[in-house]
Protein backbone atom coordinates (compact mmCIF):
# COMPACT_ATOMS: atom_id res chain seq x y z
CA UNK A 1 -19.58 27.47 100.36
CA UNK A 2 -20.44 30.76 100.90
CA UNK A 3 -20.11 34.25 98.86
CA UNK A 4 -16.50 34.74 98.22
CA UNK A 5 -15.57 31.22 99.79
CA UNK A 6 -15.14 28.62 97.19
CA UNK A 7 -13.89 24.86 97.66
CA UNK A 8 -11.45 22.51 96.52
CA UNK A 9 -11.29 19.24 97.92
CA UNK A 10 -7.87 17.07 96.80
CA UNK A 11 -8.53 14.60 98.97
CA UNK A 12 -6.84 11.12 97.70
CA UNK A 13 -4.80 13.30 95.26
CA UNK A 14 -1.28 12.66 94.79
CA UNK A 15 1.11 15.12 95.09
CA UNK A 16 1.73 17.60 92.99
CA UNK A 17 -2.14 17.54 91.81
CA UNK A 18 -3.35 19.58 95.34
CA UNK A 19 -1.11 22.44 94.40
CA UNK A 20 -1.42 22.70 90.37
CA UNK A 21 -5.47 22.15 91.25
CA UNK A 22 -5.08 25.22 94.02
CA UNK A 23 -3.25 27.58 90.91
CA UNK A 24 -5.77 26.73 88.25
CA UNK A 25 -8.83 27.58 90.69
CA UNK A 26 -7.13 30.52 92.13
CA UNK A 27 -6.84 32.01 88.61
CA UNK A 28 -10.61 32.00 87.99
CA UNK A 29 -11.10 33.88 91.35
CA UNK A 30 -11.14 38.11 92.11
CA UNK A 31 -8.98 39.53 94.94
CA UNK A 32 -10.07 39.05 98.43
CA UNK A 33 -12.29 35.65 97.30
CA UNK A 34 -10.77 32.66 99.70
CA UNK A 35 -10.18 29.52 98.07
CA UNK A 36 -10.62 26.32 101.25
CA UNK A 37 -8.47 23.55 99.74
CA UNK A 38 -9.05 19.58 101.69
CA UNK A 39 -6.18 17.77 101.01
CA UNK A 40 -4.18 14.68 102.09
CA UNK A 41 -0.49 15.30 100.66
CA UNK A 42 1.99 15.88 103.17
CA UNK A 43 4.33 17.57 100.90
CA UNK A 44 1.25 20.29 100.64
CA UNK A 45 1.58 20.96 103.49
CA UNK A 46 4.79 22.99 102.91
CA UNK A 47 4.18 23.62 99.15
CA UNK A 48 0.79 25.28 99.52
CA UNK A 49 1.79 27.99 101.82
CA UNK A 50 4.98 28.81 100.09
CA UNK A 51 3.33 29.07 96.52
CA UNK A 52 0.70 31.59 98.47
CA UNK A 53 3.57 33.56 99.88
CA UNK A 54 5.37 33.84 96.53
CA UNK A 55 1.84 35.02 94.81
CA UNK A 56 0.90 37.54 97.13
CA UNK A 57 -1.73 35.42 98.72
CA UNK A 58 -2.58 35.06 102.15
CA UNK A 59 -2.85 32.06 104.55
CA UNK A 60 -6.06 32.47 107.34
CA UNK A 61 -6.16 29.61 108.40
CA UNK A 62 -4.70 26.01 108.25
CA UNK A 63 -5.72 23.02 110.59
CA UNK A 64 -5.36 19.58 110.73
CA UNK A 65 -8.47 17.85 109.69
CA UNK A 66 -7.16 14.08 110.76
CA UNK A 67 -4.60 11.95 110.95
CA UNK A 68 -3.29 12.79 107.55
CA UNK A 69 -5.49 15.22 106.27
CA UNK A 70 -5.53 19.15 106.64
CA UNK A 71 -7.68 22.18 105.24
CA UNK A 72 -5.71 25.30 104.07
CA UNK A 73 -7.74 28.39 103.74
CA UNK A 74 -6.37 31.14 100.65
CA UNK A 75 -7.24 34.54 100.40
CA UNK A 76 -6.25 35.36 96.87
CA UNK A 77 -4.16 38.74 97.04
């Protein structure tokens, strides 16, 4: 995407797969690297955010993308 933005699209993956995919890419990345994760799970939508909080991550930004699909942007802490 862009230096220190990577991507992870999820889209059409069943939950829990967006949020094990987000932990397994996070680990590969250095602090301060965002990680923009598409997704389509409406229990990410809760999930994602509070496994970022737990981690020391941080949220910048989080919109809905459609009617049932968002983007979640994670700065890894």
């Amino acid at each position: 995407m862009g230096e220190g933005y990577y991507a992870l699209d999820s889209l059409g993956a069943v939950c829990p797969f967006p949020l094990i995919e987000a932990k397994d890419v996070m680990k590969t990345l250095q602090s301060g690297d965002h990680l923009v994760i598409d997704f389509d799970c409406t229990q990410a939508t809760e999930v994602i955010p509070q496994w970022a909080a737990t981690e020391g991550h941080e949220v910048t930004d989080f919109v809905e993308t459609g009617d049932a699909s968002w983007q979640i942007t994670v700065k890894k802490g």
